[in-house]
Protein backbone atom coordinates (compact mmCIF):
# COMPACT_ATOMS: atom_id res chain seq x y z
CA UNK A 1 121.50 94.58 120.95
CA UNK A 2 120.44 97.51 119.30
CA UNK A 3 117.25 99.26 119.13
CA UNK A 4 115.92 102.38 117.51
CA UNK A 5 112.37 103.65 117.78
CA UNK A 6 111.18 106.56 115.08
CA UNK A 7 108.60 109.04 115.81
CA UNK A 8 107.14 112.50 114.59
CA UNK A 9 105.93 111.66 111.13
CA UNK A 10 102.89 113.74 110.16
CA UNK A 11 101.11 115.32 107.16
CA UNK A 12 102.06 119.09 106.15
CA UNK A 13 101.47 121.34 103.11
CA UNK A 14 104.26 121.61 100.62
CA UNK A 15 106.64 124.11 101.88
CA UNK A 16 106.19 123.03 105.75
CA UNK A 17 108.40 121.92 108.20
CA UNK A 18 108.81 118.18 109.77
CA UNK A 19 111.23 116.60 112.88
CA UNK A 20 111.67 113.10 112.95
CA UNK A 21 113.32 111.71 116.73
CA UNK A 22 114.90 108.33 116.65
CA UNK A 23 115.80 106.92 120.16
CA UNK A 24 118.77 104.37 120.17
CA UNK A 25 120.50 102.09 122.30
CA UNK A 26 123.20 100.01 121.87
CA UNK A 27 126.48 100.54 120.61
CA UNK A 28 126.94 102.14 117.13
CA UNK A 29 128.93 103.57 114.56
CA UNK A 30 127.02 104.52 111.87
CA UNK A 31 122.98 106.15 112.01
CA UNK A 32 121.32 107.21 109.01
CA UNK A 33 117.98 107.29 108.00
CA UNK A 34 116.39 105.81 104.39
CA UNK A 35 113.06 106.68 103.13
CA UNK A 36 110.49 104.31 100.79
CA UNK A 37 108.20 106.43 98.47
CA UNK A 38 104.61 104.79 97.42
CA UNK A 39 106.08 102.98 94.11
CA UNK A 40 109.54 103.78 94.81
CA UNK A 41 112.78 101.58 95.95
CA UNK A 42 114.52 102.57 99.15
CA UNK A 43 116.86 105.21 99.61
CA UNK A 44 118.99 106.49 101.28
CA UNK A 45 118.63 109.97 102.85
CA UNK A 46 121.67 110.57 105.11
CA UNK A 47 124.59 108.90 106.87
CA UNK A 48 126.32 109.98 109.94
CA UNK A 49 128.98 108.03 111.42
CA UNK A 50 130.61 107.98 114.69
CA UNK A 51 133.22 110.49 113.58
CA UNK A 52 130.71 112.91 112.77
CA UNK A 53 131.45 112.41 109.30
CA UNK A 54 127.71 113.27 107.42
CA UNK A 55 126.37 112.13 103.73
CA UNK A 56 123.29 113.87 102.27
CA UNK A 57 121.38 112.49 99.47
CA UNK A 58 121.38 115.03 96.41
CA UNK A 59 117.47 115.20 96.38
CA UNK A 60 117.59 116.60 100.69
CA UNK A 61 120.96 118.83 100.61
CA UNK A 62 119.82 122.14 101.91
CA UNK A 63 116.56 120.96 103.00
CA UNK A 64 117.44 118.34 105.77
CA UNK A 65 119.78 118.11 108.55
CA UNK A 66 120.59 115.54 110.87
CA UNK A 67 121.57 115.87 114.25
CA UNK A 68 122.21 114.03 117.72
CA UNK A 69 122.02 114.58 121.39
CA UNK A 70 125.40 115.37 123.45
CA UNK A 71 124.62 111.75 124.43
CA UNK A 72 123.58 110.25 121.46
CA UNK A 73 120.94 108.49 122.05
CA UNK A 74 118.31 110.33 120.07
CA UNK A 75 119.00 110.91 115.98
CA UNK A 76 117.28 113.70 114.27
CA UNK A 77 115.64 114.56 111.00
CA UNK A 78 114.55 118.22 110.61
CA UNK A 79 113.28 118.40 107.40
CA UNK A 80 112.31 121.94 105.80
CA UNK A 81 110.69 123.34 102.44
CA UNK A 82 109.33 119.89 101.98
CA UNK A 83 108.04 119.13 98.48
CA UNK A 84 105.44 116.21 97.68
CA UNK A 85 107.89 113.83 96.40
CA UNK A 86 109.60 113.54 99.75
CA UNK A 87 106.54 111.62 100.65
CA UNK A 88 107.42 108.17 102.23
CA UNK A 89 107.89 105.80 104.93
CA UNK A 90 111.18 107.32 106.86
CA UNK A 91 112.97 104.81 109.02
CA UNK A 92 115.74 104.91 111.03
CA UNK A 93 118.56 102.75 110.74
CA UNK A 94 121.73 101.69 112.36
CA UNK A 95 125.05 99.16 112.48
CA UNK A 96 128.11 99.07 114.93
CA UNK A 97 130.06 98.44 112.07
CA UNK A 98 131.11 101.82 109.89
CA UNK A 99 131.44 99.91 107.11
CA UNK A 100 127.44 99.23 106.95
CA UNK A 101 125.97 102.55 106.57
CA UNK A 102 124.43 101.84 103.47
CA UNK A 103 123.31 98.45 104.85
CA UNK A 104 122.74 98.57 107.98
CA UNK A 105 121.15 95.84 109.73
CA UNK A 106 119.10 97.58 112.58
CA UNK A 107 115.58 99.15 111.98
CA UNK A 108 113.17 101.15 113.20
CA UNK A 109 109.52 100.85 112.27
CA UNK A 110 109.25 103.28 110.15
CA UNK A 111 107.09 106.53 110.35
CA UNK A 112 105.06 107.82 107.77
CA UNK A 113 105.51 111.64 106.15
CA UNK A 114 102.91 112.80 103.56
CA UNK A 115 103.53 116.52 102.40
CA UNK A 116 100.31 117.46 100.18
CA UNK A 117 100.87 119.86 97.24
């Protein structure tokens, strides 16, 4: 069974610096994490899969980075020069099957980002 818990959502001025911390269990092969904007459909933000292969979304390249613990059990967001529009719900997902990164079928909860202009 797999579980994934999100934390470190906040508010910060545009500009400003965020870290979101997913802890995992189970066994996976594919983490990203998607994001859902007031008004907006669900995207994706960035894939990493067991191979350490990595997939940014156009709109974070350069901004975010993701990262894992040597044990992987904790996912990470760090999220720079933020910019109002990245304003959303960011949750964490995952699947033990590659081939579901972009559908995954395990969630977090979600934790909320709000970068103010």
């Amino acid at each position: 069974q797999v579980q994934l818990a999100e934390s470190g959502g906040g508010s910060v001025q545009a500009g400003g610096s965020l870290r979101l911390s997913c802890a995992v269990s189970g066994e996976i092969s594919c983490m990203s994490w998607f994001r859902q904007g007031p008004g907006k459909e669900r995207e994706g933000v960035v894939f990493i899969k067991s191979d350490g292969a990595i997939t940014y979304a156009d709109s974070v390249k350069g901004r975010f980075t993701i990262s894992q613990d040597d044990a992987r059990n904790t996912l990470y967001l760090q999220m720079n020069s933020l910019k109002p529009e990245d304003t959303a719900m960011y949750y964490c997902a995952a699947d033990p099957n590659w081939n579901r990164c972009m559908q995954p079928r395990y969630w977090g909860q979600g934790t909320q980002v709000t970068v103010s202009s």
